[in-house]
N, C-alpha and C. Protein backbone atom coordinates (compact mmCIF):
# COMPACT_ATOMS: atom_id res chain seq x y z
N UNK A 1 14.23 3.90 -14.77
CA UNK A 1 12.83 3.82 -14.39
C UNK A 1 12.31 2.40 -14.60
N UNK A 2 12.61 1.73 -15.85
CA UNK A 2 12.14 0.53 -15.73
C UNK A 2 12.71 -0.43 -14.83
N UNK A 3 14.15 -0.29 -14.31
CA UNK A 3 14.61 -1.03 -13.30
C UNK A 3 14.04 -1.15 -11.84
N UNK A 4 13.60 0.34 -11.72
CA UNK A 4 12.58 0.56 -10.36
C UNK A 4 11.70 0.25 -10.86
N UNK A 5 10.36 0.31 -11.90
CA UNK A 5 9.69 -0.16 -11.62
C UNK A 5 9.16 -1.97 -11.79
N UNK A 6 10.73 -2.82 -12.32
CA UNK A 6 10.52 -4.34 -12.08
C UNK A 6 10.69 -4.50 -11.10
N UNK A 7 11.07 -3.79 -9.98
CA UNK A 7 11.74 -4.10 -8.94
C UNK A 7 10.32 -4.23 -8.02
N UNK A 8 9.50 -3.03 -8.50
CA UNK A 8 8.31 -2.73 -7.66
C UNK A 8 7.33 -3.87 -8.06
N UNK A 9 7.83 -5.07 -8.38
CA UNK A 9 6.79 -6.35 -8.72
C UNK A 9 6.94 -7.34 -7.75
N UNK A 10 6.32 -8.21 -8.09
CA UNK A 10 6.79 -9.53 -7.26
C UNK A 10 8.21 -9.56 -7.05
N UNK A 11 8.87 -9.29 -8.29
CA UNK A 11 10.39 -10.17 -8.28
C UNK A 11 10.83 -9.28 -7.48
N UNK A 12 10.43 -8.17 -6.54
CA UNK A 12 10.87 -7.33 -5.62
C UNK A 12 10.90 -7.37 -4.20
N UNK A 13 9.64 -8.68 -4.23
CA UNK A 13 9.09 -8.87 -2.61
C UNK A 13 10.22 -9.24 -1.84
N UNK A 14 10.05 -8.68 -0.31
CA UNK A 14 10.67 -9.39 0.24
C UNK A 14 10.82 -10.24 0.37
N UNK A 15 10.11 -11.60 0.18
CA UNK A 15 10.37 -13.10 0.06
C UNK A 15 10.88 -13.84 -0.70
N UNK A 16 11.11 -12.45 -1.91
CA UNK A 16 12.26 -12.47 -2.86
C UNK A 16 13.37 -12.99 -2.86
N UNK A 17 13.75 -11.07 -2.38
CA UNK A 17 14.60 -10.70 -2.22
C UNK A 17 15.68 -11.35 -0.91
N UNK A 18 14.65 -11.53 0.01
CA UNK A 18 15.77 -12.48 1.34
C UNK A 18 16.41 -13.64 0.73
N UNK A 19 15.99 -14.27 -0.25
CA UNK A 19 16.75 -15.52 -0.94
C UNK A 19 18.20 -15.13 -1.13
N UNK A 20 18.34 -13.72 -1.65
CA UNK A 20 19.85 -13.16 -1.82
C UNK A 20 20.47 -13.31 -0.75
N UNK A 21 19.57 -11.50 -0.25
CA UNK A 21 20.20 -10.90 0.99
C UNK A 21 20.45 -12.15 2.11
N UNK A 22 19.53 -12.61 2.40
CA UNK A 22 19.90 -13.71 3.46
C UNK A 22 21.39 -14.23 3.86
N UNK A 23 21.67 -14.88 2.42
CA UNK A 23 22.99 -16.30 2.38
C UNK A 23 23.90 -15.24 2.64
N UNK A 24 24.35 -14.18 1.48
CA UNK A 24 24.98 -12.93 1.41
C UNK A 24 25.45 -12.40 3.11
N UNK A 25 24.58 -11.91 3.65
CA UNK A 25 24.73 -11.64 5.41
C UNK A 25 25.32 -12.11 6.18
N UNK A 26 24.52 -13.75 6.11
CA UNK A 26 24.82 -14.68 6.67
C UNK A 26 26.57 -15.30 6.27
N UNK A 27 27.31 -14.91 5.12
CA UNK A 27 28.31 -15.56 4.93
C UNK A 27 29.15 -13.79 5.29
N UNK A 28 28.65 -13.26 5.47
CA UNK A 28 29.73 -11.84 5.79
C UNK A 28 29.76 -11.94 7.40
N UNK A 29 28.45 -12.19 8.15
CA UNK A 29 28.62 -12.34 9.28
C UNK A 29 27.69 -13.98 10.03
N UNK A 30 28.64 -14.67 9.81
CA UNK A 30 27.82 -16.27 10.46
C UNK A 30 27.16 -16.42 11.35
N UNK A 31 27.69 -15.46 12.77
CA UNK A 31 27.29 -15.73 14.32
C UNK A 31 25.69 -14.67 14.23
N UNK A 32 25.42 -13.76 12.90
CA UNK A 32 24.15 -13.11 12.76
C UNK A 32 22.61 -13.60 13.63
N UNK A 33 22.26 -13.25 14.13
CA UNK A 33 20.78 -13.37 14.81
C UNK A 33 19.75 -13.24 13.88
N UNK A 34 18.80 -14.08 13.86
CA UNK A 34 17.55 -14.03 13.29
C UNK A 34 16.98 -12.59 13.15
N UNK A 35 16.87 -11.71 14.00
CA UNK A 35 16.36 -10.61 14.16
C UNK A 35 17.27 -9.91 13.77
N UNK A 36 18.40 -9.71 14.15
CA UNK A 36 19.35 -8.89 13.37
C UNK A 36 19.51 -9.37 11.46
N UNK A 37 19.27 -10.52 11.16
CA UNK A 37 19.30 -10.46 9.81
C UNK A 37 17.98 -9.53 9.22
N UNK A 38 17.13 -9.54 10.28
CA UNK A 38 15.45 -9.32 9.68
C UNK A 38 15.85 -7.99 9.49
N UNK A 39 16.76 -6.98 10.44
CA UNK A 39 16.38 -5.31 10.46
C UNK A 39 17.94 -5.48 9.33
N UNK A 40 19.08 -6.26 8.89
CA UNK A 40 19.75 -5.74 8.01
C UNK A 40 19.03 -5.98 6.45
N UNK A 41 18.21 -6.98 6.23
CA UNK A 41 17.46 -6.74 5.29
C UNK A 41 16.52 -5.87 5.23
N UNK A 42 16.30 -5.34 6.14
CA UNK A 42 14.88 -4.42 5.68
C UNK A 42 16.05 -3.27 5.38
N UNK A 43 17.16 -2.56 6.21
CA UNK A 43 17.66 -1.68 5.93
C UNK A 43 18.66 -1.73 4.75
N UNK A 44 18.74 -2.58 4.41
CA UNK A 44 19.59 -2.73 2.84
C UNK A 44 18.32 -2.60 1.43
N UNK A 45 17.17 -3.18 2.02
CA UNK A 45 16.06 -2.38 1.17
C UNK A 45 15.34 -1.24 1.13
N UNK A 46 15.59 -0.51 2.34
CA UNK A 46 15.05 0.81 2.27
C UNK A 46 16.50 2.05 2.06
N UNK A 47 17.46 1.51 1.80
CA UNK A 47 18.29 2.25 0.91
C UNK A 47 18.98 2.21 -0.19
N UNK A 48 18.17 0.87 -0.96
CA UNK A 48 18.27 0.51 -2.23
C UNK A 48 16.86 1.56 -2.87
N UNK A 49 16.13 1.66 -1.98
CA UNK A 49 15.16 2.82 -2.39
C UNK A 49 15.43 4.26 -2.79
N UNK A 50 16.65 4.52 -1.26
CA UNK A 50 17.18 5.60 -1.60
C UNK A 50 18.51 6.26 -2.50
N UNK A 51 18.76 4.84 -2.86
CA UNK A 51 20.04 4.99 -3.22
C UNK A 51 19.52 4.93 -4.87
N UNK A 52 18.52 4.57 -5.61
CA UNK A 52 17.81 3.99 -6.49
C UNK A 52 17.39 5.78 -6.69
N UNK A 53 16.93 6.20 -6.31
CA UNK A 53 15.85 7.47 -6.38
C UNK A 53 17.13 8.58 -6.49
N UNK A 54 18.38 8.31 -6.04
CA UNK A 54 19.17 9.27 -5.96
C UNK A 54 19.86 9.58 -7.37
N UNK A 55 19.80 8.15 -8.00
CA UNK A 55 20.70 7.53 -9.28
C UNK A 55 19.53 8.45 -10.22
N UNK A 56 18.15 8.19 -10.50
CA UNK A 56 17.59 9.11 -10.97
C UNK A 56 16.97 10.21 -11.20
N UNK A 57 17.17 10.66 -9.76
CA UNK A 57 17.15 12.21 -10.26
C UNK A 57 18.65 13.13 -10.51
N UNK A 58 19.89 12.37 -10.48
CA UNK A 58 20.85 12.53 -10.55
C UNK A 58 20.54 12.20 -12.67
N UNK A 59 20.25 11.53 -13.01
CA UNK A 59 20.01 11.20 -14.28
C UNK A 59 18.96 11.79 -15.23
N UNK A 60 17.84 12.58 -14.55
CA UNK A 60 16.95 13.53 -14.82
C UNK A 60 17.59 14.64 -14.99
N UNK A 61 18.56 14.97 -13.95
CA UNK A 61 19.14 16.14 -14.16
C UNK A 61 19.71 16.38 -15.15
N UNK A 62 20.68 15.25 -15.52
CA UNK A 62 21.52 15.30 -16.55
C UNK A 62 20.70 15.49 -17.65
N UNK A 63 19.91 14.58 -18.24
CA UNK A 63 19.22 14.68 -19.08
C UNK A 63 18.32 16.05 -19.61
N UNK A 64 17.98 16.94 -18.47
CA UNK A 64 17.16 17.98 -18.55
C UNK A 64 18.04 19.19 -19.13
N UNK A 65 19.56 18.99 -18.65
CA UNK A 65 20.74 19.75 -18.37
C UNK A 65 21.01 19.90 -19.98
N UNK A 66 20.99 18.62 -20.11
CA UNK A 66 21.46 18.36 -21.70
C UNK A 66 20.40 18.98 -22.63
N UNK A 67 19.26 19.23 -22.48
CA UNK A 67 18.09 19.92 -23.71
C UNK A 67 17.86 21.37 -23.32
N UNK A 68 18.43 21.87 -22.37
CA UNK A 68 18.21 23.16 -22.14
C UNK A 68 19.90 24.12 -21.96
N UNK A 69 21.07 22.98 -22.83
CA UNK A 69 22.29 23.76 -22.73
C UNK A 69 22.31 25.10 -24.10
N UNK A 70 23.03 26.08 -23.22
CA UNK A 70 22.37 27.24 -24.02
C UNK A 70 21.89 28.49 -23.51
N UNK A 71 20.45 27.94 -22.30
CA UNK A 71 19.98 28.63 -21.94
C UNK A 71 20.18 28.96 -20.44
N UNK A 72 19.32 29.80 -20.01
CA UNK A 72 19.74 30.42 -18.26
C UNK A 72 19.26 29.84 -17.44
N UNK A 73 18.77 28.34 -18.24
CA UNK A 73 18.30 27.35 -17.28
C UNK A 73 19.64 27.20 -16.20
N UNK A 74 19.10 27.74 -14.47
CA UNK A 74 20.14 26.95 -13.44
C UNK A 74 20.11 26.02 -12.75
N UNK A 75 20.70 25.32 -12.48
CA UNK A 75 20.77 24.42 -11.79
C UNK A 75 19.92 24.05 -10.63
N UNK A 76 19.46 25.06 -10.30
CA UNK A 76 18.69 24.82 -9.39
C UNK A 76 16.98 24.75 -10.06
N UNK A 77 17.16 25.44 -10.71
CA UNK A 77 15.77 24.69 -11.63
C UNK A 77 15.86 23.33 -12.59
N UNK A 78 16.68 23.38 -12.62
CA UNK A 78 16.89 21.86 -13.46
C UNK A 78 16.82 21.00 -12.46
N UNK A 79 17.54 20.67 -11.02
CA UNK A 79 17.02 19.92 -10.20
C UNK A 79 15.63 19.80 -9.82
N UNK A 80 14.77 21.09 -9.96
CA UNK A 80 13.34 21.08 -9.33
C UNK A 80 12.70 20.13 -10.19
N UNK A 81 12.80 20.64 -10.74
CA UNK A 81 12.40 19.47 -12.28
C UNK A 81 12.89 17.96 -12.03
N UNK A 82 13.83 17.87 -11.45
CA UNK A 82 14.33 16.19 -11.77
C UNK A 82 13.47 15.44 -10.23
N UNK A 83 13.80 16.56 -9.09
CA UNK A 83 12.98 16.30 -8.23
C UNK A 83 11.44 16.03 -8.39
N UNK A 84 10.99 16.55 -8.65
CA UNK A 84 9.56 16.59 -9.12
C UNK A 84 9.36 14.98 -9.99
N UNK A 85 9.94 15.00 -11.11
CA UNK A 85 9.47 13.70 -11.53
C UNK A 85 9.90 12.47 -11.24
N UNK A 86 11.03 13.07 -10.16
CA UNK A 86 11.40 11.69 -9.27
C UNK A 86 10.35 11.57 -8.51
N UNK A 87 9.72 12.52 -7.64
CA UNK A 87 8.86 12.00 -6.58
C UNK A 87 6.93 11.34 -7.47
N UNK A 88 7.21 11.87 -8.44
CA UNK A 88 5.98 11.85 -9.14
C UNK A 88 5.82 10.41 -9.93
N UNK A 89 7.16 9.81 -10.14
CA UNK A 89 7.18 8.66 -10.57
C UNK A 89 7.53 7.64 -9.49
N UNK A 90 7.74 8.11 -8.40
CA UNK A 90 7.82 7.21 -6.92
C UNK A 90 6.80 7.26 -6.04
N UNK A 91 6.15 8.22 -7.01
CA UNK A 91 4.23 8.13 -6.37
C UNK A 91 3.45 7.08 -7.10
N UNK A 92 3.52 7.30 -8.60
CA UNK A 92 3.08 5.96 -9.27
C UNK A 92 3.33 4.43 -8.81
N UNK A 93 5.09 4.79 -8.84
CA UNK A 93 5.51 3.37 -8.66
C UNK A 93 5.02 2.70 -7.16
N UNK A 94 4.70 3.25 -6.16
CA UNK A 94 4.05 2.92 -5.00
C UNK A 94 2.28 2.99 -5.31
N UNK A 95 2.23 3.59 -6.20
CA UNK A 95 0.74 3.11 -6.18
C UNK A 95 0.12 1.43 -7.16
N UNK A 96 1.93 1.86 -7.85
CA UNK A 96 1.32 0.97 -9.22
C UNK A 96 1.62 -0.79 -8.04
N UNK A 97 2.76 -0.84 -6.83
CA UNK A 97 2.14 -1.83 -5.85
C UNK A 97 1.29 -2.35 -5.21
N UNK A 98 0.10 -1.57 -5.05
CA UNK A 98 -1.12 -1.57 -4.31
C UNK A 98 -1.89 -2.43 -5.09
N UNK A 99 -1.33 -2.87 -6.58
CA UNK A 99 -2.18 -4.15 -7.88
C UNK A 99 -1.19 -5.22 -7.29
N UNK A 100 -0.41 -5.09 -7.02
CA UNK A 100 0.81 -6.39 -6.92
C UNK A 100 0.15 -7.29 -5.49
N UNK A 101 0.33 -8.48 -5.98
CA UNK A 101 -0.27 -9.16 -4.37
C UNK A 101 0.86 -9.52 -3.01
N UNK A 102 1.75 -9.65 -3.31
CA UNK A 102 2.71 -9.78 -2.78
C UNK A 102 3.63 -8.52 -2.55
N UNK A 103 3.29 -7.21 -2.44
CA UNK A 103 3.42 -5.75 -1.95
C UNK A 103 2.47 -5.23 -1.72
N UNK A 104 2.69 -3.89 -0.89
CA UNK A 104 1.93 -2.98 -1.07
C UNK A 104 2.29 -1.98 -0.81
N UNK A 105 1.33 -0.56 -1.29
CA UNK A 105 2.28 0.96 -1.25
C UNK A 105 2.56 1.50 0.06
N UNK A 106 2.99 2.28 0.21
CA UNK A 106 3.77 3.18 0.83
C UNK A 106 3.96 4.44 0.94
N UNK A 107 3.03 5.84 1.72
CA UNK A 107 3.43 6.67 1.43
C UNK A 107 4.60 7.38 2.12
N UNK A 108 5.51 6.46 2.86
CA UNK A 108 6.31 6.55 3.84
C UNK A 108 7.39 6.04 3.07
N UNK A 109 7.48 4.71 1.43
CA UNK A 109 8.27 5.11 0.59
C UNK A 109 8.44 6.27 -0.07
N UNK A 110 7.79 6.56 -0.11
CA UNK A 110 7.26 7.67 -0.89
C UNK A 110 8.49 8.89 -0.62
N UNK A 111 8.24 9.18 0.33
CA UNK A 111 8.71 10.14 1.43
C UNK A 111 10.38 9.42 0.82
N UNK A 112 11.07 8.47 1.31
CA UNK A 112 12.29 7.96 1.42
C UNK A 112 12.56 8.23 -0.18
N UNK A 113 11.69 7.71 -0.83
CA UNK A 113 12.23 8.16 -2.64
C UNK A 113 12.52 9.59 -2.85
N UNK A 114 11.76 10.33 -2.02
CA UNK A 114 11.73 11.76 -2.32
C UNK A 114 13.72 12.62 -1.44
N UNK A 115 13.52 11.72 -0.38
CA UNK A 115 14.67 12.22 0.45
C UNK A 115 15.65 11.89 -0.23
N UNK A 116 15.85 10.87 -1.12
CA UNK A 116 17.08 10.10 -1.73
C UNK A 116 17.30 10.74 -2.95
N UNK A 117 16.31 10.94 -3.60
CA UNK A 117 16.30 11.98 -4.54
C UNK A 117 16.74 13.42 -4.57
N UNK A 118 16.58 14.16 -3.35
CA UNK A 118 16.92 15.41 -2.87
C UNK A 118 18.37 15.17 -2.38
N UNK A 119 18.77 14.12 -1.55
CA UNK A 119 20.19 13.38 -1.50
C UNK A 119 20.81 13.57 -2.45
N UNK A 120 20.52 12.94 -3.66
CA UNK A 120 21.39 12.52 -4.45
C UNK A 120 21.22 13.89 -5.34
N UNK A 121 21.06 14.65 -5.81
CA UNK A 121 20.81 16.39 -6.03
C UNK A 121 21.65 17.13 -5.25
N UNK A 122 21.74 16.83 -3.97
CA UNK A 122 22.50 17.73 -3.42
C UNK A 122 23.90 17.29 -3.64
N UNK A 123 24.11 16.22 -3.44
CA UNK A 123 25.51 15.88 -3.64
C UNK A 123 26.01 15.87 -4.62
N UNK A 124 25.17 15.75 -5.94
CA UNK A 124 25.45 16.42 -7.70
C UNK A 124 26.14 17.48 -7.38
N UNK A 125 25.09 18.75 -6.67
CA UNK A 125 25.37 19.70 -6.87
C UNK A 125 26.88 20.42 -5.81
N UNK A 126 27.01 19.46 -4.83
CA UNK A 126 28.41 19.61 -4.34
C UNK A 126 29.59 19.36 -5.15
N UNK A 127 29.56 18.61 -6.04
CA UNK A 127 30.01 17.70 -7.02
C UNK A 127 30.52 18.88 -7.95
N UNK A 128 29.31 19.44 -8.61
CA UNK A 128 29.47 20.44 -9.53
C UNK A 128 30.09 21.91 -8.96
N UNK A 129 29.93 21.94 -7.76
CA UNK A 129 30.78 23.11 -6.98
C UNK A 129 32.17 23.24 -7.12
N UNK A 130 32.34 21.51 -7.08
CA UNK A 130 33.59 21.55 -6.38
C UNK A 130 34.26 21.41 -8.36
N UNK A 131 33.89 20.91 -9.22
CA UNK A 131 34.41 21.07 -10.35
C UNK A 131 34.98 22.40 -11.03
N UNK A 132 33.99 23.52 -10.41
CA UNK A 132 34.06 24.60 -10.60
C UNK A 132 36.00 25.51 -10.15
């Protein structure tokens, strides 16, 4: 959580962040187009969103998993739960941008934190199927 939410600061902006992504692109693919670098950075940041949101409710779970071993807590309520305060803390963290001057929120991140989160839950729970 604190990693998402430094991320959700300045040191997150895109005008940032292209300082990386940019050179990075540009040395994987040289002959790259201006415009084509523009939509692989935006799409390497809108699934660092999802890929970010997946890692913690994948880590909520665990955590929830772990204080309720014992009981008839299932799995599928232990995800509701991890879901929930994934999307509830990817509601903050998009609101807590709307102070940042160099961002702003998103309830269309919002949405993508929530899908990545439900992503990354489901594929736990394929995970845990298949352990079975």
């Amino acid at each position: 959580m604190a990693l998402l939410f430094t991320a959700s600061t300045d040191l997150g902006a895109p005008r940032r962040t292209s300082r990386i992504l940019a050179p990075v692109l540009r040395w994987l693919v040289p002959e790259i187009s201006t415009a084509a670098l523009d939509r692989a950075q935006f799409a390497v940041r809108k699934s660092g969103h999802a890929v970010g949101y997946a890692i913690l409710a994948a880590l909520i779970w665990r955590a929830k998993r772990r204080t309720t071993a014992g009981t008839k807590d299932s799995f599928h309520r232990n995800a509701a739960f991890a879901l929930a305060l994934a999307v509830l803390f990817a509601a903050s963290d998009e609101w807590h941008q709307t102070f940042t001057t160099t961002r702003q929120g998103s309830l269309a991140d919002v949405a993508l934190d929530a899908a990545g989160a439900a992503a990354g839950l489901v594929i736990l729970w394929f995970w845990s199927r298949r352990q079975r």
